[in-house]
N, C-alpha and C. Protein backbone atom coordinates (compact mmCIF):
# COMPACT_ATOMS: atom_id res chain seq x y z
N UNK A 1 82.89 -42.28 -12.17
CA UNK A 1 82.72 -43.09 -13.36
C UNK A 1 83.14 -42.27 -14.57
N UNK A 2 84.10 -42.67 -15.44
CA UNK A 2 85.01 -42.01 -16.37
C UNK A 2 83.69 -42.81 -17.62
N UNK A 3 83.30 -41.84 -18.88
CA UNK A 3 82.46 -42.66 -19.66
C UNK A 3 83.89 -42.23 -21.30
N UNK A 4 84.20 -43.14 -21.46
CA UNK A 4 84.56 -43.12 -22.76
C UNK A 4 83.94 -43.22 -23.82
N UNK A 5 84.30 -42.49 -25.09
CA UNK A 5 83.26 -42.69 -25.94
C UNK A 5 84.41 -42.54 -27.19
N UNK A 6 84.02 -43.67 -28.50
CA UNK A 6 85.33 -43.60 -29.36
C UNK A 6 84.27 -43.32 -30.62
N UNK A 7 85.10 -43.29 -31.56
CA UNK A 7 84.29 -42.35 -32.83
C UNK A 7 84.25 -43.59 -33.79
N UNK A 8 83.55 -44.40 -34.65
CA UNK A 8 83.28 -45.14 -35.42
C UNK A 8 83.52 -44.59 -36.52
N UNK A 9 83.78 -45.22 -37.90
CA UNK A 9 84.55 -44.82 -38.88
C UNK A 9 82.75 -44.22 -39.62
N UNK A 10 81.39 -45.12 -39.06
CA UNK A 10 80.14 -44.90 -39.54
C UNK A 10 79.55 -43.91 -39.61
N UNK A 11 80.24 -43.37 -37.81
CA UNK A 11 79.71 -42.32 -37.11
C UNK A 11 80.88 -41.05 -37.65
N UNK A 12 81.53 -40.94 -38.26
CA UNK A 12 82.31 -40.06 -38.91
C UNK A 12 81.46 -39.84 -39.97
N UNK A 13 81.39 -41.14 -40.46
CA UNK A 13 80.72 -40.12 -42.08
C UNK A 13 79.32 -40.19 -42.49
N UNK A 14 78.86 -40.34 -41.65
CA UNK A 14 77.57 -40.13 -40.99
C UNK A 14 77.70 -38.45 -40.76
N UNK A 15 78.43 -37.79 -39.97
CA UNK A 15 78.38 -36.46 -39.00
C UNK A 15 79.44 -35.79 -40.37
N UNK A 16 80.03 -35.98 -41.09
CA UNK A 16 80.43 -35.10 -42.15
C UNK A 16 79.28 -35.03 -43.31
N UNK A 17 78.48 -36.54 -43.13
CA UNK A 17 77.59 -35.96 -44.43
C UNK A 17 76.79 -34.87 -43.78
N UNK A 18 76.06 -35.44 -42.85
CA UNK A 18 75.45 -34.35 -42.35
C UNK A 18 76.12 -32.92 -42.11
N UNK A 19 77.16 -32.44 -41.75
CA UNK A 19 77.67 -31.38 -42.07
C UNK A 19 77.88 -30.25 -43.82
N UNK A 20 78.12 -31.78 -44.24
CA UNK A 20 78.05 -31.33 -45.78
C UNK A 20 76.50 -30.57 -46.63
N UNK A 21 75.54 -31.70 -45.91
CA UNK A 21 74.14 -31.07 -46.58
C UNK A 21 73.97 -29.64 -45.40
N UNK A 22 74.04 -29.86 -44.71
CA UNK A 22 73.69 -28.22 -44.13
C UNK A 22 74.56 -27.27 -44.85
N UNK A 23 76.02 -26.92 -44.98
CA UNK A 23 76.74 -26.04 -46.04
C UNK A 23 75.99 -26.08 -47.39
N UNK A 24 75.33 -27.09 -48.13
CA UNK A 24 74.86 -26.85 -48.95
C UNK A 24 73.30 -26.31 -49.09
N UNK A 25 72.80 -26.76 -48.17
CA UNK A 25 71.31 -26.22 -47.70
C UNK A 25 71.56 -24.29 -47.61
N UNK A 26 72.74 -24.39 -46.48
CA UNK A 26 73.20 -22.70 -46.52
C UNK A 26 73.09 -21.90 -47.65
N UNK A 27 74.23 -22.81 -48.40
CA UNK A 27 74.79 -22.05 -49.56
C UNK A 27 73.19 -22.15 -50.59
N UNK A 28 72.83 -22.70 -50.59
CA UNK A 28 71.50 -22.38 -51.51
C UNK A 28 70.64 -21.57 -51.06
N UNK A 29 70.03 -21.59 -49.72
CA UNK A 29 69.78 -20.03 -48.99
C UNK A 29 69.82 -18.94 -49.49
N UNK A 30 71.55 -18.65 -49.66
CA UNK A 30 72.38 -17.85 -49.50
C UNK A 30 72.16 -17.17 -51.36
N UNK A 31 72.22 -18.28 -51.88
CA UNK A 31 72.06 -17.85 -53.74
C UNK A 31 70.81 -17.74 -53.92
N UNK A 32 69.43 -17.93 -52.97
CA UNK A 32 68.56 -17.50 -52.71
C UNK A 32 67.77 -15.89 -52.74
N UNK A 33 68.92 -15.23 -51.97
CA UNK A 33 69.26 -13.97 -50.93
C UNK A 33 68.39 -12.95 -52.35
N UNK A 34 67.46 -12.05 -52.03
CA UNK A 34 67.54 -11.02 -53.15
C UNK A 34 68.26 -9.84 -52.91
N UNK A 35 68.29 -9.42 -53.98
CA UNK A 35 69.43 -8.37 -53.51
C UNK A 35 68.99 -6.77 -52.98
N UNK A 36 69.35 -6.72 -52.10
CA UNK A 36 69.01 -5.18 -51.94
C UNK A 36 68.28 -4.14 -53.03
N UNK A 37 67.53 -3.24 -52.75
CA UNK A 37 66.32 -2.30 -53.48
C UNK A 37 66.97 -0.93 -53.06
N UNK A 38 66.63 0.42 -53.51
CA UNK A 38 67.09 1.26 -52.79
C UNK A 38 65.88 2.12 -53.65
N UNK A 39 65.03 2.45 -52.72
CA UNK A 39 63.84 2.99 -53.48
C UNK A 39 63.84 4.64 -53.15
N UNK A 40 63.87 5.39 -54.33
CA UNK A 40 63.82 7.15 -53.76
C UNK A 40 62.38 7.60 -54.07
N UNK A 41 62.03 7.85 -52.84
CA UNK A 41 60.57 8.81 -52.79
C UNK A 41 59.96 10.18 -52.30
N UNK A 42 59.18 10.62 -52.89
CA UNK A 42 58.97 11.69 -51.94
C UNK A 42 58.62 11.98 -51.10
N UNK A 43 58.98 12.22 -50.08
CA UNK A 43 59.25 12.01 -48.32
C UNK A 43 57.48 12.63 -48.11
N UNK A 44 55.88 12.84 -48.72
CA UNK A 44 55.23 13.11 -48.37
C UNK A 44 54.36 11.98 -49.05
N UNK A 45 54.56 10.90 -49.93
CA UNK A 45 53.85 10.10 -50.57
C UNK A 45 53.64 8.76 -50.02
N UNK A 46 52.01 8.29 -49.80
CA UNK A 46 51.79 6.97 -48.87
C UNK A 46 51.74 6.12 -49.53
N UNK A 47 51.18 6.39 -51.27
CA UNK A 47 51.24 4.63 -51.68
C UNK A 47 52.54 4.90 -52.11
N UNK A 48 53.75 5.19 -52.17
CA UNK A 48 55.42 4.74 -52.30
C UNK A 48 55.34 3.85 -51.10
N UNK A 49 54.93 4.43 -50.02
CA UNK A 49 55.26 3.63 -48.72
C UNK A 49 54.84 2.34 -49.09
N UNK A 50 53.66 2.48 -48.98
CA UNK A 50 52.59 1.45 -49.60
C UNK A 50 53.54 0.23 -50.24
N UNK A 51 54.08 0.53 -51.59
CA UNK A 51 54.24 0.02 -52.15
C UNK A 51 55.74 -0.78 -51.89
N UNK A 52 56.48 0.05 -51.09
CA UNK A 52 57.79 -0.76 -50.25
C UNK A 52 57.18 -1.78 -49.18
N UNK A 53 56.04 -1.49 -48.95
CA UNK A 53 55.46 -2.42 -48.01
C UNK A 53 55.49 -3.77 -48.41
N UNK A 54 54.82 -3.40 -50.11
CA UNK A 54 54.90 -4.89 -50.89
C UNK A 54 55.89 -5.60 -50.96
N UNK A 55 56.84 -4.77 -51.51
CA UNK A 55 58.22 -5.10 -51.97
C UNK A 55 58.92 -6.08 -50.73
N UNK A 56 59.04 -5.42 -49.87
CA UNK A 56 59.55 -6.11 -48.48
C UNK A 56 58.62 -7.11 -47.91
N UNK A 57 57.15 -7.50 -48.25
CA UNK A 57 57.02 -8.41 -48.00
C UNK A 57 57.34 -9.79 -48.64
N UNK A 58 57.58 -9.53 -50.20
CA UNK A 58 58.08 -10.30 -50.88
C UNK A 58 60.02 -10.71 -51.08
N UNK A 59 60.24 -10.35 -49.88
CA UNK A 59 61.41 -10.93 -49.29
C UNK A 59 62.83 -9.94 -49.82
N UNK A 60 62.68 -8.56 -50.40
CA UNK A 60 63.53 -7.49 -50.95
C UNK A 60 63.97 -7.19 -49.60
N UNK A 61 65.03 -6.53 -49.02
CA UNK A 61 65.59 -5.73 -48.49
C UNK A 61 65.51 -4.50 -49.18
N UNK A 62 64.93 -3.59 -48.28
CA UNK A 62 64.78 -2.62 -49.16
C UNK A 62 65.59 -1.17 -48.08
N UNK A 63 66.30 0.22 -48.94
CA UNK A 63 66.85 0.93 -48.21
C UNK A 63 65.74 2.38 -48.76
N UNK A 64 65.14 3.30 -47.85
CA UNK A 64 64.48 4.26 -48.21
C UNK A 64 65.10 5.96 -48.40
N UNK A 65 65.32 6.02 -49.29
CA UNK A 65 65.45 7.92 -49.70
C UNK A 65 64.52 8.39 -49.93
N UNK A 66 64.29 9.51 -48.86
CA UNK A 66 63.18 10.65 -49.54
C UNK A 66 63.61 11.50 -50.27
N UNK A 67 63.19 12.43 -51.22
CA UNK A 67 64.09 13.75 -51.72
C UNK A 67 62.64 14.50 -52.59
N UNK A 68 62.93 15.62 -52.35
CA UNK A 68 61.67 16.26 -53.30
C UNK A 68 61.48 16.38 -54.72
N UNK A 69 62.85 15.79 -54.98
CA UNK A 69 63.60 15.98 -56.24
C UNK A 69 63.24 15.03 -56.99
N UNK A 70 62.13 14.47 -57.43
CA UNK A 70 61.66 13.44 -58.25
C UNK A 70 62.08 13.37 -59.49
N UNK A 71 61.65 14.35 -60.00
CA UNK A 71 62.17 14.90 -61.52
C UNK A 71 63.96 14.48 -62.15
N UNK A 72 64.26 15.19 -60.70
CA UNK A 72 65.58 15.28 -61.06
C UNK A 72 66.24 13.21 -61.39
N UNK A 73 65.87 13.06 -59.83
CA UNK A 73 65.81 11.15 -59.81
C UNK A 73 65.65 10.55 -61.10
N UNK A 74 64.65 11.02 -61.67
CA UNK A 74 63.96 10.08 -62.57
C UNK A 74 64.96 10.47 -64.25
N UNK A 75 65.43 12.03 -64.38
CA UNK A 75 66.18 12.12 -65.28
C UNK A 75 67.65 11.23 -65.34
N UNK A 76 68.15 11.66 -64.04
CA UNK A 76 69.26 10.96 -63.73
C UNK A 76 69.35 9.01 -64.09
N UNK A 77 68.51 8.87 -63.78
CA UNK A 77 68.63 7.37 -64.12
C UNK A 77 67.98 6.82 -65.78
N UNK A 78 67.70 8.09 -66.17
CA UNK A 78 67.05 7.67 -67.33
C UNK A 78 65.43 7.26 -67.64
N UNK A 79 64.61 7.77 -66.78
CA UNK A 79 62.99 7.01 -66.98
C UNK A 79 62.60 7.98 -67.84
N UNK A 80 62.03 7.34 -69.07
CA UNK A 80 61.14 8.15 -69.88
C UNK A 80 59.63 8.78 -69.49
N UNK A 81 59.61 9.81 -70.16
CA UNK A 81 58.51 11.06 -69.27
C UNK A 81 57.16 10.26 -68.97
N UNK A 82 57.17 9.52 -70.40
CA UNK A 82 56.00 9.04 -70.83
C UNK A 82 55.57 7.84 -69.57
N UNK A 83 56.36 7.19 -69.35
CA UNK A 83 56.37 5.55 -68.15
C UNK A 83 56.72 6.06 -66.94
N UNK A 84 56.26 7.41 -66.99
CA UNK A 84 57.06 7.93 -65.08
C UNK A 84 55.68 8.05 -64.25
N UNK A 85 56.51 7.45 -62.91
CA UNK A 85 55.08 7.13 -62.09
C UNK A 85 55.70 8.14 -60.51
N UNK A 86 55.47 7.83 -59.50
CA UNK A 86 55.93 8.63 -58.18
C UNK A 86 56.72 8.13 -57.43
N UNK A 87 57.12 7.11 -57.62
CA UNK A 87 58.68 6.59 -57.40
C UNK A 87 59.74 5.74 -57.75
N UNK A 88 61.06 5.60 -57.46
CA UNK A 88 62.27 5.34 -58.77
C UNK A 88 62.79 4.91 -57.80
N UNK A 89 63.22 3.15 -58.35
CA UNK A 89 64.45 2.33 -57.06
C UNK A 89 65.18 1.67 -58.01
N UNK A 90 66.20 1.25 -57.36
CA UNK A 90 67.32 0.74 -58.16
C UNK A 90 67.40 -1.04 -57.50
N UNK A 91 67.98 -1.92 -58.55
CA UNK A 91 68.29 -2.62 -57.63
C UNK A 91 68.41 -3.86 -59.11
N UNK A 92 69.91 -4.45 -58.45
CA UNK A 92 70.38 -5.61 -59.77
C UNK A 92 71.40 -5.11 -61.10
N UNK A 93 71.45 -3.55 -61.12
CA UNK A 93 71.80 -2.75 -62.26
C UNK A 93 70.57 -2.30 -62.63
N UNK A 94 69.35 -2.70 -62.86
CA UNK A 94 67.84 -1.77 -63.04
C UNK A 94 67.51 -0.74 -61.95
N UNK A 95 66.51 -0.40 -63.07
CA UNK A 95 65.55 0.83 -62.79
C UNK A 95 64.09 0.44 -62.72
N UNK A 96 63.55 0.68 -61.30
CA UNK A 96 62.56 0.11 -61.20
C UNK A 96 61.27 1.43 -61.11
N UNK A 97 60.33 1.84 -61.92
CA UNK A 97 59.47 2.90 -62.34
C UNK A 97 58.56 2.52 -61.68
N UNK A 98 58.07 3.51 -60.64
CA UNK A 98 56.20 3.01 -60.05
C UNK A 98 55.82 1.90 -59.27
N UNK A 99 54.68 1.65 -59.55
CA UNK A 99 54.09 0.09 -58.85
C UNK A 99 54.07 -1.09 -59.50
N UNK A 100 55.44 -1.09 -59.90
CA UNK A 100 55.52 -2.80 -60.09
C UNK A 100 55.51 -3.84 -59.06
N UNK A 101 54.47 -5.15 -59.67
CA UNK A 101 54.81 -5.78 -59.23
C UNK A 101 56.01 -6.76 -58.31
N UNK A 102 56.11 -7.47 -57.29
CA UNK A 102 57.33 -7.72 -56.90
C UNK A 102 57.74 -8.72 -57.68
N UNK A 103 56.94 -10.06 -58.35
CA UNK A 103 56.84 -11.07 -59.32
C UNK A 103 57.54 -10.71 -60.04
N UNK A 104 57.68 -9.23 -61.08
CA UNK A 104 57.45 -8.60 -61.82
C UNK A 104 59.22 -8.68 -61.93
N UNK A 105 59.27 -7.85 -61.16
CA UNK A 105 60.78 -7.54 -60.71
C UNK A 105 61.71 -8.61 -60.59
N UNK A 106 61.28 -10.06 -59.85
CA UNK A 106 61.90 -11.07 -59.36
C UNK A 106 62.16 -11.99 -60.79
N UNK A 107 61.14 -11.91 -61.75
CA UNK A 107 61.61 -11.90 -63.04
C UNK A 107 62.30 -11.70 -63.66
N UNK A 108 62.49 -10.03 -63.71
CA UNK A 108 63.43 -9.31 -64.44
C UNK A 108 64.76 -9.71 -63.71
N UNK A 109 65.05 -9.79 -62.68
CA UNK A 109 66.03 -10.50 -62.27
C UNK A 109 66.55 -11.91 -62.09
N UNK A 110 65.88 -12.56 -62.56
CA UNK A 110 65.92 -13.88 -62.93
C UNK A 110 66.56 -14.17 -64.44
N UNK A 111 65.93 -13.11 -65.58
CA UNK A 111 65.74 -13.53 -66.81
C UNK A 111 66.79 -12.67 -67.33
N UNK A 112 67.59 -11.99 -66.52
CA UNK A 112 68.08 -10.47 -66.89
C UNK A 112 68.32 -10.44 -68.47
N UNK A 113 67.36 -9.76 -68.98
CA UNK A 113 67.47 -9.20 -70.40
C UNK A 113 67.95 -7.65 -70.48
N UNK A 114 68.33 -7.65 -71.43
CA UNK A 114 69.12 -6.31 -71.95
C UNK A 114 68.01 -4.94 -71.46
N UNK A 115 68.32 -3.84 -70.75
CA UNK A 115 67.29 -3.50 -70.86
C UNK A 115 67.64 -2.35 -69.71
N UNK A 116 67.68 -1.12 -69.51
CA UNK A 116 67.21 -0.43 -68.12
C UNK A 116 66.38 -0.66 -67.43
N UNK A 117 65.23 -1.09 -67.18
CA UNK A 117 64.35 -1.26 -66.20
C UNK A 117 62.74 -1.53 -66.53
N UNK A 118 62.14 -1.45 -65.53
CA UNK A 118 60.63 -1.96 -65.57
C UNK A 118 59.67 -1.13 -65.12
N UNK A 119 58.68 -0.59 -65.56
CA UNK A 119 58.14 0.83 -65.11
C UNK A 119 56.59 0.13 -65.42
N UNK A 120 55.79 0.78 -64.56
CA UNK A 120 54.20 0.84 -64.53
C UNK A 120 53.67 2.25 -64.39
N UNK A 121 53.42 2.68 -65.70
CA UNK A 121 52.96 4.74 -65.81
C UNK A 121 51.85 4.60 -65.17
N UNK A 122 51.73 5.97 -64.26
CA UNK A 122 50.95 6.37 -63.58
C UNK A 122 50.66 5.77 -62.05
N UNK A 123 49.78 5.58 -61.85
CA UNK A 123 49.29 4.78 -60.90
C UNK A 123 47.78 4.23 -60.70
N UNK A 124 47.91 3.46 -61.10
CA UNK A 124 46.84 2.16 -61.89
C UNK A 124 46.51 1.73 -60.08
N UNK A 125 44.81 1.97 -60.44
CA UNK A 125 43.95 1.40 -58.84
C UNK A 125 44.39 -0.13 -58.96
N UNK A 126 44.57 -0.60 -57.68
CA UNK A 126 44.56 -1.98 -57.56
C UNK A 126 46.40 -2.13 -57.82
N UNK A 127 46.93 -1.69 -58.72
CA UNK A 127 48.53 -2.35 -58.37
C UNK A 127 49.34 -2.12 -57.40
N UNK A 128 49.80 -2.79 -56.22
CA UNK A 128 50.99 -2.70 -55.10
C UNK A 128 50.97 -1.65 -54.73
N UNK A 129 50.49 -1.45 -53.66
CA UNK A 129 50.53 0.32 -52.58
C UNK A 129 49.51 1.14 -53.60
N UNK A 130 48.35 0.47 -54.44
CA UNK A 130 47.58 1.63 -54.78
C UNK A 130 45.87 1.10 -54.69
N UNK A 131 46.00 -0.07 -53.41
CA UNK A 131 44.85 -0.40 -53.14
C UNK A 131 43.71 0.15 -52.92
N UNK A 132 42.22 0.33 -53.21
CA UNK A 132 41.65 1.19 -53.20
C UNK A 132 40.27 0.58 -52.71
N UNK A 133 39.51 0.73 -51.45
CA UNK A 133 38.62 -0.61 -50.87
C UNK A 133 37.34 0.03 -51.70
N UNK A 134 36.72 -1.65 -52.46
CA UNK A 134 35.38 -0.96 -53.04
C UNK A 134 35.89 -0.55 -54.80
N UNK A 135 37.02 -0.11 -54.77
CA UNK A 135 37.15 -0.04 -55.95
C UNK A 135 37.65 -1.19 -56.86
N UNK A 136 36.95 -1.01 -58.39
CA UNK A 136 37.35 -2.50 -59.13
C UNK A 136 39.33 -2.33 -59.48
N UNK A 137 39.72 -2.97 -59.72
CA UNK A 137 40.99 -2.38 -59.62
C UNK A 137 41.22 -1.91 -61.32
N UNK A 138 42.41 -1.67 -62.05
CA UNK A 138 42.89 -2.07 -63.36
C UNK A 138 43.60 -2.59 -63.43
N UNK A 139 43.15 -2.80 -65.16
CA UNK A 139 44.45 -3.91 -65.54
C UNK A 139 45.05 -2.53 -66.24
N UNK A 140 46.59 -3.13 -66.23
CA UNK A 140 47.45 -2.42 -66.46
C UNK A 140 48.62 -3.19 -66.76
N UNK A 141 50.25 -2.60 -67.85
CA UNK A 141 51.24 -3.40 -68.41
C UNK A 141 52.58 -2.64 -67.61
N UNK A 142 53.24 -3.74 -67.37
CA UNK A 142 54.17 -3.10 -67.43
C UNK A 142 55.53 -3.49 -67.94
N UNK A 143 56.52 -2.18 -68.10
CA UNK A 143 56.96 -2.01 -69.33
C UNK A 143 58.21 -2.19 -69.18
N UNK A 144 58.83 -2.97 -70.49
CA UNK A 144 60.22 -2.84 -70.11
C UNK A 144 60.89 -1.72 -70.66
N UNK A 145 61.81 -0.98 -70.24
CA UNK A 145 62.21 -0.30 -71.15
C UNK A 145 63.90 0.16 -71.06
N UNK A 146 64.23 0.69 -71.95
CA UNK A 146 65.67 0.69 -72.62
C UNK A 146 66.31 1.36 -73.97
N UNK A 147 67.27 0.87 -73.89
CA UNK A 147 68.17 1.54 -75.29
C UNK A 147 67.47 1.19 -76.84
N UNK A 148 66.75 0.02 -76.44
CA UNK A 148 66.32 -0.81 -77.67
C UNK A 148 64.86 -0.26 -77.95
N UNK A 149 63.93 0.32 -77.23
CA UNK A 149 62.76 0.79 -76.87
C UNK A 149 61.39 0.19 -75.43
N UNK A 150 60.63 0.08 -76.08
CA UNK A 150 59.90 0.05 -75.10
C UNK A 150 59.18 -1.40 -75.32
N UNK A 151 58.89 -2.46 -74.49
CA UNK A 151 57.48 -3.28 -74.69
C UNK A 151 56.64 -3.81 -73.70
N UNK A 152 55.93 -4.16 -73.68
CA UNK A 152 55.43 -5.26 -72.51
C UNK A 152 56.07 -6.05 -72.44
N UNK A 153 56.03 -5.78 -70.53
CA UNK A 153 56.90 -7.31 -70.18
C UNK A 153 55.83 -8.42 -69.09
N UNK A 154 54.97 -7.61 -68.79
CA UNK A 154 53.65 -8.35 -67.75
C UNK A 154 52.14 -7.48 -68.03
N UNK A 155 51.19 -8.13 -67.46
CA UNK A 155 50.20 -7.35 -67.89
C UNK A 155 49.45 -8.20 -66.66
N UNK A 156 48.51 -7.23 -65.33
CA UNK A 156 48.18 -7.33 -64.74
C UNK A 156 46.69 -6.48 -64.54
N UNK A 157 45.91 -7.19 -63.85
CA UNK A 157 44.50 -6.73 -63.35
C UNK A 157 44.66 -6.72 -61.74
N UNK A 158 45.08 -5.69 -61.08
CA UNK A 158 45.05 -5.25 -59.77
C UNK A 158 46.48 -6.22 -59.47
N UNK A 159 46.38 -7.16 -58.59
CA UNK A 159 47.74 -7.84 -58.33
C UNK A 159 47.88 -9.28 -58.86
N UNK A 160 46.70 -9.69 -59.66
CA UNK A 160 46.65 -10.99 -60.42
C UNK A 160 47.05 -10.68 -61.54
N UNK A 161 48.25 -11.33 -62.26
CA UNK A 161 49.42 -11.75 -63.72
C UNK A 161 47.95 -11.96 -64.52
N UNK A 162 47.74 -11.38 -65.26
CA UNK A 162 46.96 -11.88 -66.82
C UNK A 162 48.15 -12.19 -67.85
């Protein structure tokens, strides 16, 4: 038994639309995509780890350098002494300082304003890889900063946006 089967002009554009919304479903995916992180740390520090932990759960691809050379990292790209925390990633054309938020970041890349990068000084209990059980966390800002100077760009209490 031979089964023939012929193509309807319905069933054509029926099976191209449907082809069409999946390429576009893709392609929005795809402009979705964040872009690669490339975070340098010092190959003996756990909340950096910590804190790529965050990062990558919030959908970053992230690539890891250790180097002992913090100092040097942090001159090279420009982080001021004052907003320097224990680790320095790149990613978008920024400079990403410390435990920022991933929100934080996904912002700054959203909104891209003029600016080198986004830094959180020190390391504030409670922000991204500096969880601390039992402890209340802080609030803490973080900063944009650049050619133009310095300001707040978020201001957070442990991992909740105030």
């Amino acid at each position: 038994m031979q089964f023939r089967r012929t193509l309807s002009r319905r069933s054509l554009i029926a099976g191209l639309g449907a082809t069409s919304a999946a390429i576009c479903v893709a392609s929005a995916r795809a402009a979705d995509t964040l872009p690669k992180m490339i975070v340098t740390k010092d190959p003996n520090c756990g909340c950096c780890s910590a804190w790529v932990d965050h990062i990558r759960a919030a959908g970053f691809p992230v690539d890891v350098v250790e180097s002992p050379e913090m100092n040097r990292v942090k001159a090279r790209f420009g982080v001021p002494q004052a907003l320097a925390s224990c680790h320095t990633a790149e990613i978008g054309g920024y400079v990403i300082e410390g435990h920022v938020p991933a929100d934080s970041i996904k912002r700054l890349l959203a909104e891209k304003p003029k600016a080198k990068g986004l830094a959180v000084p020190g390391m504030p209990v409670g922000s991204p890889g500096m969880d601390v059980a039992g402890v209340e966390p802080d609030t803490y800002e973080v900063m944009l900063f650049g050619p133009e100077g310095q300001r707040t760009f978020a201001r957070y209490t442990g991992s909740r946006a105030i």
